[in-house]
PDB file of N, CA and C in Angstrom:
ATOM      1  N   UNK A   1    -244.317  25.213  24.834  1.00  0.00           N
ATOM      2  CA  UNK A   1    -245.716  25.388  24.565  1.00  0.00           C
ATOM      3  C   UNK A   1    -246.236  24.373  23.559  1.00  0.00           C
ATOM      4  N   UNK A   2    -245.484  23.873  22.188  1.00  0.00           N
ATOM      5  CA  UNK A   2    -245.812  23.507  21.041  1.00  0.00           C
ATOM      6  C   UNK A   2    -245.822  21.876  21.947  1.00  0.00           C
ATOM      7  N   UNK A   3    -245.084  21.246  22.600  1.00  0.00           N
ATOM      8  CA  UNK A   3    -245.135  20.508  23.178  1.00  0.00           C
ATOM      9  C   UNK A   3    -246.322  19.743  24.238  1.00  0.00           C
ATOM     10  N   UNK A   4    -246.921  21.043  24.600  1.00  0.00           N
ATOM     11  CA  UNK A   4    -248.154  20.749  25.816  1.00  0.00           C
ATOM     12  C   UNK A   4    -248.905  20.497  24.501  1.00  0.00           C
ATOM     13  N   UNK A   5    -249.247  21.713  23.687  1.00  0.00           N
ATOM     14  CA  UNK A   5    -250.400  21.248  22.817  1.00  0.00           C
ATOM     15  C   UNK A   5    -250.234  20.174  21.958  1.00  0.00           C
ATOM     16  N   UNK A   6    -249.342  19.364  21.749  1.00  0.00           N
ATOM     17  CA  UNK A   6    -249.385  18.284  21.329  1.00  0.00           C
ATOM     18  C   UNK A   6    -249.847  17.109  21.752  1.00  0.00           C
ATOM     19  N   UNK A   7    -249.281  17.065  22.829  1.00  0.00           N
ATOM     20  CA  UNK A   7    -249.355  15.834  23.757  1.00  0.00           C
ATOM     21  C   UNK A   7    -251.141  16.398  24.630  1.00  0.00           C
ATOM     22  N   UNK A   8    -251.663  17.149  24.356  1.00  0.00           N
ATOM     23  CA  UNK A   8    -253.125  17.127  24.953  1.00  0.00           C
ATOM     24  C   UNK A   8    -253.849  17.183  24.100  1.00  0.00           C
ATOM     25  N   UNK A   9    -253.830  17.692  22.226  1.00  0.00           N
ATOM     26  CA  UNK A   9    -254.825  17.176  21.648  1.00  0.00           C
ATOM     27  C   UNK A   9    -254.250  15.914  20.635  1.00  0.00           C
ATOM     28  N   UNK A  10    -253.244  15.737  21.016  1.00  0.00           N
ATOM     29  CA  UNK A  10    -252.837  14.156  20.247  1.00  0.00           C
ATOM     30  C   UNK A  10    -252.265  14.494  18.643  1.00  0.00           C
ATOM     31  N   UNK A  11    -251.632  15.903  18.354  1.00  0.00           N
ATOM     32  CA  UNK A  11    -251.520  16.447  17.278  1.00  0.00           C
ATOM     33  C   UNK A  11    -249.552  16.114  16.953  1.00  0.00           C
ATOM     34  N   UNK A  12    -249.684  15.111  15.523  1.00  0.00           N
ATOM     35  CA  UNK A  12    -248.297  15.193  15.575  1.00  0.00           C
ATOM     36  C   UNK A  12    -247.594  16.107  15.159  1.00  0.00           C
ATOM     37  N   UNK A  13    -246.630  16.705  15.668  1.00  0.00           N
ATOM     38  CA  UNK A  13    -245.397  17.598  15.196  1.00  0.00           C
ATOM     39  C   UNK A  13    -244.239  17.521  15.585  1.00  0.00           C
ATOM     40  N   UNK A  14    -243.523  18.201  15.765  1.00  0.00           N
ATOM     41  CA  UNK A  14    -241.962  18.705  15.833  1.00  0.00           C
ATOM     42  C   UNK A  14    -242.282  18.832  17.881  1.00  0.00           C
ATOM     43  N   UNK A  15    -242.911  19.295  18.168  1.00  0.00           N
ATOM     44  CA  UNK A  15    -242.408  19.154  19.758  1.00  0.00           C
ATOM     45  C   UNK A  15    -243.154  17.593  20.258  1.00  0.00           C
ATOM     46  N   UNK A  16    -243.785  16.653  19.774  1.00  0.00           N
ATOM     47  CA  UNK A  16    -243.837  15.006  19.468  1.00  0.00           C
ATOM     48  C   UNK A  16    -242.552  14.587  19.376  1.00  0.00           C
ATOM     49  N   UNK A  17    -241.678  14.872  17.985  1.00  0.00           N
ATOM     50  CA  UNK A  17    -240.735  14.843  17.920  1.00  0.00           C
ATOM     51  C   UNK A  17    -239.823  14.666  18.873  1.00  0.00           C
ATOM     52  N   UNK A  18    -239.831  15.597  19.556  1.00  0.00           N
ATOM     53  CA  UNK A  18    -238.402  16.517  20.385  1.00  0.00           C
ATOM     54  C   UNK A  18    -238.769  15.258  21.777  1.00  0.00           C
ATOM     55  N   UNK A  19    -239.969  15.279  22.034  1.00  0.00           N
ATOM     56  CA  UNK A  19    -240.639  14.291  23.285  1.00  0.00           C
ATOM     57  C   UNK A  19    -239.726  13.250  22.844  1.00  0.00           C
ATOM     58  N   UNK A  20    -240.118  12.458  21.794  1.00  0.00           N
ATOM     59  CA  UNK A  20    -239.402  11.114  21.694  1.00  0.00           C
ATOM     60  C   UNK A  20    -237.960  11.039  21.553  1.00  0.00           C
ATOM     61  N   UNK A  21    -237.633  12.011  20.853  1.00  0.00           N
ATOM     62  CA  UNK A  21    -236.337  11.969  20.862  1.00  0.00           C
ATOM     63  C   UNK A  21    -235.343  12.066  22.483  1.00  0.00           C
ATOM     64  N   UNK A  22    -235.962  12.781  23.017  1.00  0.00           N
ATOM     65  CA  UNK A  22    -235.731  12.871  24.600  1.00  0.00           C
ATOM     66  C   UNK A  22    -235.992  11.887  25.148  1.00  0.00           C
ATOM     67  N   UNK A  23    -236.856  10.941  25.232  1.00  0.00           N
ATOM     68  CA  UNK A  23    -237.026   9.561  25.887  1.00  0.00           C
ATOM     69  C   UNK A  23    -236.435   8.196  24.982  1.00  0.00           C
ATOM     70  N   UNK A  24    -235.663   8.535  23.723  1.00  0.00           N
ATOM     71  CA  UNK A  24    -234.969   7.395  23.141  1.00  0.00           C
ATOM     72  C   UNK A  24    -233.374   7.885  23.415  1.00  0.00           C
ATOM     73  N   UNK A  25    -233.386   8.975  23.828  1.00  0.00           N
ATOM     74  CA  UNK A  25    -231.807   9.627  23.965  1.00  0.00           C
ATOM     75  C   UNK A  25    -231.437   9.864  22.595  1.00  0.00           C
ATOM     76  N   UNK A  26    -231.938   9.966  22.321  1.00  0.00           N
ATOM     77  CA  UNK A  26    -231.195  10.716  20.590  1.00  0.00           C
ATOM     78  C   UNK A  26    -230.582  11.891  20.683  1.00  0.00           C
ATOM     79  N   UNK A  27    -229.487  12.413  21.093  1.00  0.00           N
ATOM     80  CA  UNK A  27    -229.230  13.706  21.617  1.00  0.00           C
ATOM     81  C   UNK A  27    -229.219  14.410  19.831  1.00  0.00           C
ATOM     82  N   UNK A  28    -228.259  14.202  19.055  1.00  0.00           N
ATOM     83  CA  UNK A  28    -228.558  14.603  17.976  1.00  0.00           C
ATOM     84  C   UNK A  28    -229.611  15.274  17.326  1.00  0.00           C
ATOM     85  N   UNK A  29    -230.953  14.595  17.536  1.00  0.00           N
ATOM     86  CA  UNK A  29    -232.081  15.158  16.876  1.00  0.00           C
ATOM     87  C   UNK A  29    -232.414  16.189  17.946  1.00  0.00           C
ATOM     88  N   UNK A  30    -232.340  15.966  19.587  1.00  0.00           N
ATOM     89  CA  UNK A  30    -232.707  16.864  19.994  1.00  0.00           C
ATOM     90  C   UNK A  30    -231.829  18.079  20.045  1.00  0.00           C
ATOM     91  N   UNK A  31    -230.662  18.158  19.325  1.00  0.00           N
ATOM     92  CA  UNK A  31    -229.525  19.078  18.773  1.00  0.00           C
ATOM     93  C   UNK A  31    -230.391  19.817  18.158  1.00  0.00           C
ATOM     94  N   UNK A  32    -230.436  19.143  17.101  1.00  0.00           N
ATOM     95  CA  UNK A  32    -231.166  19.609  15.628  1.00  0.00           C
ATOM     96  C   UNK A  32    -232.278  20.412  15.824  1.00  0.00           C
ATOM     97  N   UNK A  33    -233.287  19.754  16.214  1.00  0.00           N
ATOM     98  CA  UNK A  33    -234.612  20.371  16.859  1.00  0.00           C
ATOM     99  C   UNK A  33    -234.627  21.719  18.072  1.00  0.00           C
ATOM    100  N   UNK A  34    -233.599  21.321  18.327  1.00  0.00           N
ATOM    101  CA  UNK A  34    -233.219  23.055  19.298  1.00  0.00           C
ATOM    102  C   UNK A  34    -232.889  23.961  18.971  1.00  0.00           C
ATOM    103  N   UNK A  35    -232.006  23.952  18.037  1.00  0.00           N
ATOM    104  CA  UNK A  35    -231.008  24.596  17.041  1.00  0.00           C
ATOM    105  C   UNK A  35    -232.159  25.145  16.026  1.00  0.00           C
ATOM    106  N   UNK A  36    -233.170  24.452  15.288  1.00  0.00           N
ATOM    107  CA  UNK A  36    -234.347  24.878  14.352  1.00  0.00           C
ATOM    108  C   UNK A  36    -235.014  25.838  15.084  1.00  0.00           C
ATOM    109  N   UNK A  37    -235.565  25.397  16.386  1.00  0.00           N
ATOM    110  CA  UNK A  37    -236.705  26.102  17.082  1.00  0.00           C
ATOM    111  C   UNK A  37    -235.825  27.574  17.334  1.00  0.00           C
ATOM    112  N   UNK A  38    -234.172  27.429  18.084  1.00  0.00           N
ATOM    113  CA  UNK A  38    -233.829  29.055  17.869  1.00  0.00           C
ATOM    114  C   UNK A  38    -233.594  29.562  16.693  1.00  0.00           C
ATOM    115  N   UNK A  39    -233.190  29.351  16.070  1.00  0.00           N
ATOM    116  CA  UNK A  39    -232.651  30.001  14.632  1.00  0.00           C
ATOM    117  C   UNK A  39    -234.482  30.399  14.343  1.00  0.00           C
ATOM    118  N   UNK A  40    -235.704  29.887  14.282  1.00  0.00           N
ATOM    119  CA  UNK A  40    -236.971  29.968  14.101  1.00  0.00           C
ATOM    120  C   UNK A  40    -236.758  31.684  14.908  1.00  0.00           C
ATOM    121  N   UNK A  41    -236.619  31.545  15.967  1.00  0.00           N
ATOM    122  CA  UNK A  41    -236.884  32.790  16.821  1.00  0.00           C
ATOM    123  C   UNK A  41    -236.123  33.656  16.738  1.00  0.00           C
ATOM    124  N   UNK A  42    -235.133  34.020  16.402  1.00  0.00           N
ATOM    125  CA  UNK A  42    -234.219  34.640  16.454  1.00  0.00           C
ATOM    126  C   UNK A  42    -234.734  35.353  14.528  1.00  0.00           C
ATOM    127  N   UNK A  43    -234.831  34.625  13.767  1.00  0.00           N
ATOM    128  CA  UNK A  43    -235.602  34.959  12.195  1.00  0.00           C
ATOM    129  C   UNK A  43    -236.976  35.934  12.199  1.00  0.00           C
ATOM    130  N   UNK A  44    -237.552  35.360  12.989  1.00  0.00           N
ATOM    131  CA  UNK A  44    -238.803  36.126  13.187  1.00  0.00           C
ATOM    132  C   UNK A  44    -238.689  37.067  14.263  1.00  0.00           C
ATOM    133  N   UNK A  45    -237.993  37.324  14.918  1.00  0.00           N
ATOM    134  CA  UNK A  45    -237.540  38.254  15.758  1.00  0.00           C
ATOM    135  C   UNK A  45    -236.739  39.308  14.756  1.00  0.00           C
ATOM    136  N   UNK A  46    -235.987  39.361  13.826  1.00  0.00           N
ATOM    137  CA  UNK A  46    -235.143  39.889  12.905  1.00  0.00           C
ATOM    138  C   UNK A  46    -236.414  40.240  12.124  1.00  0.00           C
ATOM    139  N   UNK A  47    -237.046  39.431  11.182  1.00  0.00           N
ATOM    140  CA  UNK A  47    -238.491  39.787  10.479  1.00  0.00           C
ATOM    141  C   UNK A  47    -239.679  40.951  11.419  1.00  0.00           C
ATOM    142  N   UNK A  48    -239.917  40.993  12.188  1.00  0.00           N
ATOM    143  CA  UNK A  48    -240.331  41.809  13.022  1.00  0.00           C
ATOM    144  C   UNK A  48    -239.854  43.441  13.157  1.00  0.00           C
ATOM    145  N   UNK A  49    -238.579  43.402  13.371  1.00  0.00           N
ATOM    146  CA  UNK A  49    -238.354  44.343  13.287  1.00  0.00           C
ATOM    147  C   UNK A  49    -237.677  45.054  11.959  1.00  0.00           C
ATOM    148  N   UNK A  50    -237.176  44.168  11.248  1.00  0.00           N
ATOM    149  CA  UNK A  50    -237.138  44.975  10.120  1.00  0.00           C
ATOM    150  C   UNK A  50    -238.860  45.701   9.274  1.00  0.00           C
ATOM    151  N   UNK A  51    -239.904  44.334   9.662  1.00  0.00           N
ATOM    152  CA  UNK A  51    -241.177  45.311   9.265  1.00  0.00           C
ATOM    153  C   UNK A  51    -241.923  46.558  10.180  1.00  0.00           C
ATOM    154  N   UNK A  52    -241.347  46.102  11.427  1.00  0.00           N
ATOM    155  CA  UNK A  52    -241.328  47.458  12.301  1.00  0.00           C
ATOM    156  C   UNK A  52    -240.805  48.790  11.579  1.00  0.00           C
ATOM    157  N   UNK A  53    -239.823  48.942  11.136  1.00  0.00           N
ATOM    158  CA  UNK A  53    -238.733  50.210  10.538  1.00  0.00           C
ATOM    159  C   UNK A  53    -239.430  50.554   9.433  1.00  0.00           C
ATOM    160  N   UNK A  54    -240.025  49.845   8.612  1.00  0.00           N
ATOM    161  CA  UNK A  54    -240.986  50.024   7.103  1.00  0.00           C
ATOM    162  C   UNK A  54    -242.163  50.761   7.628  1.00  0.00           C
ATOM    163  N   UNK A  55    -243.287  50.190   8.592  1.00  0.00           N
ATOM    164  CA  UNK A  55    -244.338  50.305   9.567  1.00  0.00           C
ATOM    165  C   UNK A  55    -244.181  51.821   9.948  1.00  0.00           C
ATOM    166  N   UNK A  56    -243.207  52.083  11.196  1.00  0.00           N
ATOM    167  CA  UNK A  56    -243.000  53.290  11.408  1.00  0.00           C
ATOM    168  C   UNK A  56    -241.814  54.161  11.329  1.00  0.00           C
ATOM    169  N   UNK A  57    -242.083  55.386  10.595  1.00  0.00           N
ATOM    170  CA  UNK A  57    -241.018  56.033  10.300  1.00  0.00           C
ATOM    171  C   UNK A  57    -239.830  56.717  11.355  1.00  0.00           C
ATOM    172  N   UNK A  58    -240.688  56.640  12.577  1.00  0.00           N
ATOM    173  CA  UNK A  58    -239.652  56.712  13.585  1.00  0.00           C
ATOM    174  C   UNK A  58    -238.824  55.815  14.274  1.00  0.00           C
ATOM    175  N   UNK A  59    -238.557  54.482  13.580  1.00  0.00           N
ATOM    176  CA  UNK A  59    -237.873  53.382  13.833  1.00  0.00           C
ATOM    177  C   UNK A  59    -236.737  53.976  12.431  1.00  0.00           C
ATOM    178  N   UNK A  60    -235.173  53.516  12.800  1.00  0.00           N
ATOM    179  CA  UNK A  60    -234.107  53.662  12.065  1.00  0.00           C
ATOM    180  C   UNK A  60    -233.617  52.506  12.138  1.00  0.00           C
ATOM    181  N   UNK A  61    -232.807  51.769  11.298  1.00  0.00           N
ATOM    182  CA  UNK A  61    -232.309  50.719  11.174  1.00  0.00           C
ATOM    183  C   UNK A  61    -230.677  51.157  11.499  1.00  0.00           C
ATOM    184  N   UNK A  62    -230.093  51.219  12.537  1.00  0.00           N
ATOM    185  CA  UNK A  62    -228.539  51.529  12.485  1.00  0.00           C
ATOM    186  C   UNK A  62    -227.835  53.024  12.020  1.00  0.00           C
ATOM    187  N   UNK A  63    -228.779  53.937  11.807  1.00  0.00           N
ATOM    188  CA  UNK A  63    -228.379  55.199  10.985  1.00  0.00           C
ATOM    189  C   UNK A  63    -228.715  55.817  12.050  1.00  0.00           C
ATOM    190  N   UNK A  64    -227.783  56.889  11.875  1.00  0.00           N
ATOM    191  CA  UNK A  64    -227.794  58.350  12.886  1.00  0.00           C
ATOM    192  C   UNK A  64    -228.436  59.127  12.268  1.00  0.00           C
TER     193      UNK A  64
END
């Protein structure tokens, strides 16, 4: 996604990035940059639901 909107309003970032790095073959950065973007999702996926369990009291974190 971060990628389309880059490359259509001309905005530099991290999926710019990932573009060039893919057309210079840099496999490395595009390591790196893959590896950021999951660990990103997988964090805020974890953040989510731990404020889910705070949010509502019928969410348990691992407890019987």
């Amino acid at each position: 996604g971060t990628v389309v909107l880059e490359q259509v309003f001309q905005i530099p970032g991290l999926g710019q990035l990932l573009l060039t790095a893919v057309e210079k073959r840099d496999y490395q950065l595009v390591q790196a940059l893959t590896l950021l973007a999951g660990a990103t999702v997988v964090l805020a996926s974890l953040a989510a639901d731990i404020v889910q369990a705070f949010m509502d009291p019928r969410v348990r974190l691992g407890r019987k």
